[in-house]
Protein backbone atom coordinates (compact mmCIF):
# COMPACT_ATOMS: atom_id res chain seq x y z
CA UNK A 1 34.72 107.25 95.79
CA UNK A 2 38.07 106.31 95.68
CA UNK A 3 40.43 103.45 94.34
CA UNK A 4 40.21 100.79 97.12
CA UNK A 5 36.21 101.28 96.76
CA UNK A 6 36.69 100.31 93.27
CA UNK A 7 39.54 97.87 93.68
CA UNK A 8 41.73 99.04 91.59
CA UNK A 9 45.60 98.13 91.06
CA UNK A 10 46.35 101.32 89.55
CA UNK A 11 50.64 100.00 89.75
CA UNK A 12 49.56 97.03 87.70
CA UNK A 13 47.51 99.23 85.20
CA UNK A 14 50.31 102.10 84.50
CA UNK A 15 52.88 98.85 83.93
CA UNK A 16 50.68 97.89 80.82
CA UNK A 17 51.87 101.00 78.99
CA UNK A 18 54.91 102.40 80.60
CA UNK A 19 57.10 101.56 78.12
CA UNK A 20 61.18 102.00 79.61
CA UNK A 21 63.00 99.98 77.63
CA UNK A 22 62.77 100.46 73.95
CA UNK A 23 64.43 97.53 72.65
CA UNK A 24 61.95 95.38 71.01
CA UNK A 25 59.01 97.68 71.03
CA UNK A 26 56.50 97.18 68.67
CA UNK A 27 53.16 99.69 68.65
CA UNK A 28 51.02 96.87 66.81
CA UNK A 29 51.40 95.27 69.81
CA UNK A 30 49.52 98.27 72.16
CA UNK A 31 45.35 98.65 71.50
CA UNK A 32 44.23 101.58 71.24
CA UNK A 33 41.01 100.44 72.65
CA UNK A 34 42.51 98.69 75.54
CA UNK A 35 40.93 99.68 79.01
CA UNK A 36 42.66 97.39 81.14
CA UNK A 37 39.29 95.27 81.84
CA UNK A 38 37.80 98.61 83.41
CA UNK A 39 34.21 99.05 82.94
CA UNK A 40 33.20 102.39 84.55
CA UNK A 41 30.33 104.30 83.72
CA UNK A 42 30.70 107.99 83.06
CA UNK A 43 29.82 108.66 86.75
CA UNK A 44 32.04 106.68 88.15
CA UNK A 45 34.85 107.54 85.63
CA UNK A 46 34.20 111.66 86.31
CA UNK A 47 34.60 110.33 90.16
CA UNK A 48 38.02 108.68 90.18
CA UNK A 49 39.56 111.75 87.29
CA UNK A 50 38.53 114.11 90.10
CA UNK A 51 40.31 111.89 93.26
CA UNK A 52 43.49 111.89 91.12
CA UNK A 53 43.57 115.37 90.12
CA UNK A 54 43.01 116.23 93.80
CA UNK A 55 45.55 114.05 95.09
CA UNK A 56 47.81 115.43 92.00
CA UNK A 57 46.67 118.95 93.08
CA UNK A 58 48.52 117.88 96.35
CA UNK A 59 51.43 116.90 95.17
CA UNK A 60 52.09 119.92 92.81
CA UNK A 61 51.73 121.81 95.90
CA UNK A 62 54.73 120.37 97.70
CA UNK A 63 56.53 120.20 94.52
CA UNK A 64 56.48 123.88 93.98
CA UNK A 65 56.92 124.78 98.04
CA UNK A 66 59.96 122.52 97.48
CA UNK A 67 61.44 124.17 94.79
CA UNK A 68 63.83 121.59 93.95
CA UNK A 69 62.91 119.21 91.70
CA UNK A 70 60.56 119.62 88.04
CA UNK A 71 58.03 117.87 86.30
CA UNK A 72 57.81 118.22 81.90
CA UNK A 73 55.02 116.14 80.84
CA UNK A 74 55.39 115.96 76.43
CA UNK A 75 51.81 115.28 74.77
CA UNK A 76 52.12 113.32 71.19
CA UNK A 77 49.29 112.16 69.14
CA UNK A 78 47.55 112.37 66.00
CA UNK A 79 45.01 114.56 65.01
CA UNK A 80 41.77 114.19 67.69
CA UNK A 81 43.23 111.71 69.62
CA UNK A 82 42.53 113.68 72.46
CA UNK A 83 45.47 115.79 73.96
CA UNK A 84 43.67 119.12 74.56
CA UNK A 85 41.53 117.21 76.37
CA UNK A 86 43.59 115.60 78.47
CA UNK A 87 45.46 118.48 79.25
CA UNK A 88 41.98 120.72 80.32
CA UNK A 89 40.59 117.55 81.98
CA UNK A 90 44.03 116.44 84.26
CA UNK A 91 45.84 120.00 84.76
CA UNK A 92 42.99 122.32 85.10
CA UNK A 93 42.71 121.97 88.40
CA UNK A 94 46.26 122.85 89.66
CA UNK A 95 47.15 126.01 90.79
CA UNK A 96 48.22 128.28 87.39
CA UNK A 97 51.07 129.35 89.19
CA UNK A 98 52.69 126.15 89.41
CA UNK A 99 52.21 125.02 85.88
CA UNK A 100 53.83 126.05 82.44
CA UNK A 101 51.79 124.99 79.37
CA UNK A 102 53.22 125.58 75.77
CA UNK A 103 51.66 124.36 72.23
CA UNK A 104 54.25 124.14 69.61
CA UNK A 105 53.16 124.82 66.38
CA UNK A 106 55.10 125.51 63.43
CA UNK A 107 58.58 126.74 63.91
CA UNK A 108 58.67 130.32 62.67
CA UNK A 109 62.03 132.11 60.79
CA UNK A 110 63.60 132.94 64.06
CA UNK A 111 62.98 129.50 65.57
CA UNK A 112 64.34 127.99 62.07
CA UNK A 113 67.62 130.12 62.35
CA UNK A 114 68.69 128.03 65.54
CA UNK A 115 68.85 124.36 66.26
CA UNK A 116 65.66 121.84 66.93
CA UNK A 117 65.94 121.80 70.57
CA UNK A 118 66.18 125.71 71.03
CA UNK A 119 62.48 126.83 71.21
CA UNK A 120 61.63 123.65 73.53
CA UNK A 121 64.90 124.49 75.79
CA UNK A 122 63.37 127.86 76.38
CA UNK A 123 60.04 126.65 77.08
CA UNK A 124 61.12 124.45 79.83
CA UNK A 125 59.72 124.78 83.50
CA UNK A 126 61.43 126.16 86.31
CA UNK A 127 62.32 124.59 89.67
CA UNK A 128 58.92 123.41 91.62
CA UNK A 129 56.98 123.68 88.39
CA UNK A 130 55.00 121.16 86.41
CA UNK A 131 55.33 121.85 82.40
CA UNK A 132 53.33 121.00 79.83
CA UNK A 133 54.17 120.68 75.92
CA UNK A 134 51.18 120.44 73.60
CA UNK A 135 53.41 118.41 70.85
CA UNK A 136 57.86 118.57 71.50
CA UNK A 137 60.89 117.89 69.86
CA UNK A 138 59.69 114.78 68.83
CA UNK A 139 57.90 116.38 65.98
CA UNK A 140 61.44 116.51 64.66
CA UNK A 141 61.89 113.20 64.22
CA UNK A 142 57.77 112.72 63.64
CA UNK A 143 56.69 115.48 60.87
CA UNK A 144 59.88 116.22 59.71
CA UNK A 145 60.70 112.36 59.10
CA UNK A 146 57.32 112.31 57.02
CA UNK A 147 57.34 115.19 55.44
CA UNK A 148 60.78 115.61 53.87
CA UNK A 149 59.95 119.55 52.40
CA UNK A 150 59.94 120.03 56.53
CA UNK A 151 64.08 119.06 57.20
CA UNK A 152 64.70 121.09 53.91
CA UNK A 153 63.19 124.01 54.97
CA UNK A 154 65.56 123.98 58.39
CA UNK A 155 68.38 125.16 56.44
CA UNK A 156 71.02 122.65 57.65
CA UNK A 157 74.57 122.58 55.94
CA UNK A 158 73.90 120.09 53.04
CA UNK A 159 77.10 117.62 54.48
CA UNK A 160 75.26 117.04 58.05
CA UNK A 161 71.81 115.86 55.49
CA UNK A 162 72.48 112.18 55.91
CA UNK A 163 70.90 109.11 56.02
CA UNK A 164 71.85 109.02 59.63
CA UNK A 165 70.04 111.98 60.65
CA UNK A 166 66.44 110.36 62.25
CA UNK A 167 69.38 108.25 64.45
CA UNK A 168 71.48 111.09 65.07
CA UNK A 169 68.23 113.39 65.99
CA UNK A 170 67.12 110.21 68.43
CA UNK A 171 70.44 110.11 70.00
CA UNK A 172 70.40 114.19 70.27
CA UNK A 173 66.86 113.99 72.06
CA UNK A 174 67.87 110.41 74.68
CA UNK A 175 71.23 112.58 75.43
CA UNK A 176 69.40 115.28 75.94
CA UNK A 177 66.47 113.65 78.21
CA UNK A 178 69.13 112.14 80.38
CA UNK A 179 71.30 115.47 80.73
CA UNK A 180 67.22 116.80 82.50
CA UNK A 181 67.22 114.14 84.34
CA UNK A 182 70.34 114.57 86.00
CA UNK A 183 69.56 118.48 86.26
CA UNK A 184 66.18 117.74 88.34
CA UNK A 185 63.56 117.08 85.82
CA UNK A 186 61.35 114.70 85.78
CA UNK A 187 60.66 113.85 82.14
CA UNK A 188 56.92 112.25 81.41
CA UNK A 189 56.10 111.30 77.42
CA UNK A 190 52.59 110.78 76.33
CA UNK A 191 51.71 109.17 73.48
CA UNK A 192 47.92 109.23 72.79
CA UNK A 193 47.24 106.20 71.02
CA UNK A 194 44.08 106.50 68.60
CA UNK A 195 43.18 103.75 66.34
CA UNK A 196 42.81 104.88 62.61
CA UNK A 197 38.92 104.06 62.89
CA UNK A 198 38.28 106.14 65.71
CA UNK A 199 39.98 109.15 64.41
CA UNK A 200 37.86 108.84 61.36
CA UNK A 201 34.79 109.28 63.62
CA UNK A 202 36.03 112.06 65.53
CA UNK A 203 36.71 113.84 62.00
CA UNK A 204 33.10 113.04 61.00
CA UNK A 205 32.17 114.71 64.57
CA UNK A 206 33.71 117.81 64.04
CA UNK A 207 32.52 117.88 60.43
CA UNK A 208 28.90 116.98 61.39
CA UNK A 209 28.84 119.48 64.73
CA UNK A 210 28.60 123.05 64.51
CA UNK A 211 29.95 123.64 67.70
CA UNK A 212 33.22 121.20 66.71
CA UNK A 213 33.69 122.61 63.03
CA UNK A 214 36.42 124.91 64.20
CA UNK A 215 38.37 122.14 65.43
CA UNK A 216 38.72 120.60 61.92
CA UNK A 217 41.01 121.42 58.85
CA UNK A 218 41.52 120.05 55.87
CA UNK A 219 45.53 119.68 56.82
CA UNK A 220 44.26 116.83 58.83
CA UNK A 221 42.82 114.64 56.59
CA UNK A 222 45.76 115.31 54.37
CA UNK A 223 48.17 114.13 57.30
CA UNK A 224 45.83 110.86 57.77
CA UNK A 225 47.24 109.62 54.30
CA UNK A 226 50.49 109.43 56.08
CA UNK A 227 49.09 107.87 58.86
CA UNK A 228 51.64 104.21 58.66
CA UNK A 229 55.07 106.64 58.11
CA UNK A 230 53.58 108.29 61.11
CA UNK A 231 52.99 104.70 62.94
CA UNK A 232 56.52 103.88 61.63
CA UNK A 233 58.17 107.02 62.79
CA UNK A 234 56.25 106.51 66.42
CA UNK A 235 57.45 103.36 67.19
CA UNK A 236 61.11 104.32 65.93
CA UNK A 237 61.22 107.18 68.17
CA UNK A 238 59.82 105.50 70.90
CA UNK A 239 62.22 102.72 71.01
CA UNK A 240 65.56 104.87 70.75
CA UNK A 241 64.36 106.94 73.62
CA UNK A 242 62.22 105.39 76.26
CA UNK A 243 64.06 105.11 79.44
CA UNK A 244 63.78 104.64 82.94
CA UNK A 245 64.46 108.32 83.74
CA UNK A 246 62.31 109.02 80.72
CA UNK A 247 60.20 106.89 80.03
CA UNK A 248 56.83 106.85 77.50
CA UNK A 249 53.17 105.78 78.58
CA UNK A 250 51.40 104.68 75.13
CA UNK A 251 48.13 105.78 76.06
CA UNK A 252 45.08 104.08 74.57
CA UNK A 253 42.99 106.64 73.54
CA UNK A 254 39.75 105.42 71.76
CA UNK A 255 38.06 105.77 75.02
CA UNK A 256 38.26 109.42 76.23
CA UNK A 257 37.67 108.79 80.31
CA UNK A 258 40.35 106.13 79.62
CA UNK A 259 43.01 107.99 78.54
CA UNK A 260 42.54 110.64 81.63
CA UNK A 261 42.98 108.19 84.13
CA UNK A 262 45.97 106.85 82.66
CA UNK A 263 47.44 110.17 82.52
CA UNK A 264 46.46 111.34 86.09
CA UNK A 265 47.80 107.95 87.73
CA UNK A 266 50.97 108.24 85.60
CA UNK A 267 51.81 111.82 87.33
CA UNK A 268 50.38 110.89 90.70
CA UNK A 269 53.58 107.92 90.41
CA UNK A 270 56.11 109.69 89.45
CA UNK A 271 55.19 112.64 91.66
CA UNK A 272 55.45 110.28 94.85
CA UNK A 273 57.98 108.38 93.86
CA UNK A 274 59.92 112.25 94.54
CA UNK A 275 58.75 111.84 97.68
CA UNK A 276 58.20 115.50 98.39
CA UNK A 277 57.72 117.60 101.46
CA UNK A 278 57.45 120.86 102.52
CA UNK A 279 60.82 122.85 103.44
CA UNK A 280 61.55 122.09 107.31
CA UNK A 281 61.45 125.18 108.95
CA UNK A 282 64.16 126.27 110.77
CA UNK A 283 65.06 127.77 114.22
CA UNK A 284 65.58 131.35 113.36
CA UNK A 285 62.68 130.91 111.36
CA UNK A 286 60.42 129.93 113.77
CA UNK A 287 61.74 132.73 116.19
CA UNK A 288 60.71 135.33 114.00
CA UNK A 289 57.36 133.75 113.05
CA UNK A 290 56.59 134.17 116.99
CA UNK A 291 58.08 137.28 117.11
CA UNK A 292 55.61 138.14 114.41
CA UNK A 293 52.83 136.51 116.10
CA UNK A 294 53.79 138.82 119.20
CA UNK A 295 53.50 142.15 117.50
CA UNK A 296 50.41 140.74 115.55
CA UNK A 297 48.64 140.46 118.87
């Protein structure tokens, strides 16, 4: 299997959702049930996820031999559209060592005693690494816009509380994305797009499932009542900061297999386009590799 077999124009695909200029972006405008006229069956779909993870697999190996440049993939999405998934289904079969994977949950009273990009600065992947965020510093300008008791509770002076701030906070994060860029880093964002419909039967799933009823809490219908300030706040966020050097893939993601091979091709691109190698090696170096080979023998 592989994608000539299957004649697939995988460049074509990834264009439908890369989204690098934000000017004019609407989300109404992206399905979530969109599979780019794909029609695979499960075996087929399992078959192609497991030639781009291997062929990803590749790449992260030169990547980290290289040691040069980084690669931060950021995972947004509502509730069960999917992103632990993807994350298990694309990444799991990398080599650990070459991978940094960090959930962000809510910011505790150290993390609240600093600024919004503190926590995620620290949690940011090393030379030749991949990184992973389950959720970012968009949550700043996602939750936090939503949920005004969240910016309260951050304990900003009262004179920086604006009505700027969501435009301030999206100029913060775009500076900030282009300072990686320049220092190296690769910056992928993921948004998992779920339709409202589909979420509600994923709910029911969990609810329904003894297996899934640990994956449900009641905090998530509760945030589904938001769900068009969170649709608002997406497509606000989106548009301030997708850029070339950083740009977003809105992911349709009412079809599971979908939304992996979206994913996998998305790092596969911007992985090659690095063009990576492994380090030349050099005279000296291979003098003492066959004066090591002499005393082996």
């Amino acid at each position: 299997m592989n994608i000539a077999e299957l004649d697939i124009d995988v460049e074509k695909i990834l264009a439908r959702y890369r989204v690098e200029d934000g000017k004019g972006f609407r989300l109404k405008k992206h399905d979530p049930g969109d599979t780019a006229g794909l029609k695979l069956d499960k075996k087929d779909a399992a078959e192609l996820l497991q030639y781009g993870v291997d062929r990803l697999s590749a790449q992260q190996d030169m990547l980290y031999a290289q040691d040069r440049w980084s690669v931060l993939c950021l995972f947004q999405a509502m509730d069960a559209a999917g992103k632990d998934g993807t994350i298990k289904h694309v990444f799991s079969g990398l080599n650990p060592q070459g991978c940094h994977v960090v959930s962000f949950k809510q910011p505790g009273p150290v993390e609240l005693d600093h600024d919004f990009l503190w926590r995620h600065v620290n949690a940011l992947p090393t030379r030749g690494q991949i990184g992973i965020h389950n959720r970012s510093w968009y949550e700043e300008v996602l939750v936090a816009r939503v949920h005004p008791r969240v910016l309260a509770g951050q304990k900003l002076p009262e004179a920086l509380v604006t009505k700027h701030i969501w435009d301030e906070r999206l100029e913060d994060i775009a500076g900030f994305e282009r300072y990686l860029a320049r220092q190296g880093v690769v910056v992928l964002k993921f948004f998992l797009n779920i339709s409202k419909a589909e979420q509600k039967k994923r709910f029911l799933a969990r609810l329904d499932e003894p297996e899934k009823n640990w994956k449900f809490s009641a905090s998530d219908v509760a945030e589904r009542r938001h769900w068009d300030a969170y649709m608002d706040a997406y497509e606000r966020a989106i548009r301030a900061t997708a850029k070339p050097h950083s740009p977003w893939y809105v992911v349709p993601a009412d079809n599971k297999w979908f939304t992996r091979l979206i994913v996998v091709a998305a790092m596969n691109r911007a992985l090659a386009k690095l063009k990576l190698h492994y380090p030349a090696v050099t005279e000296a170096q291979r003098a003492a590799l066959a004066e090591a080979r002499a005393a082996l023998a």
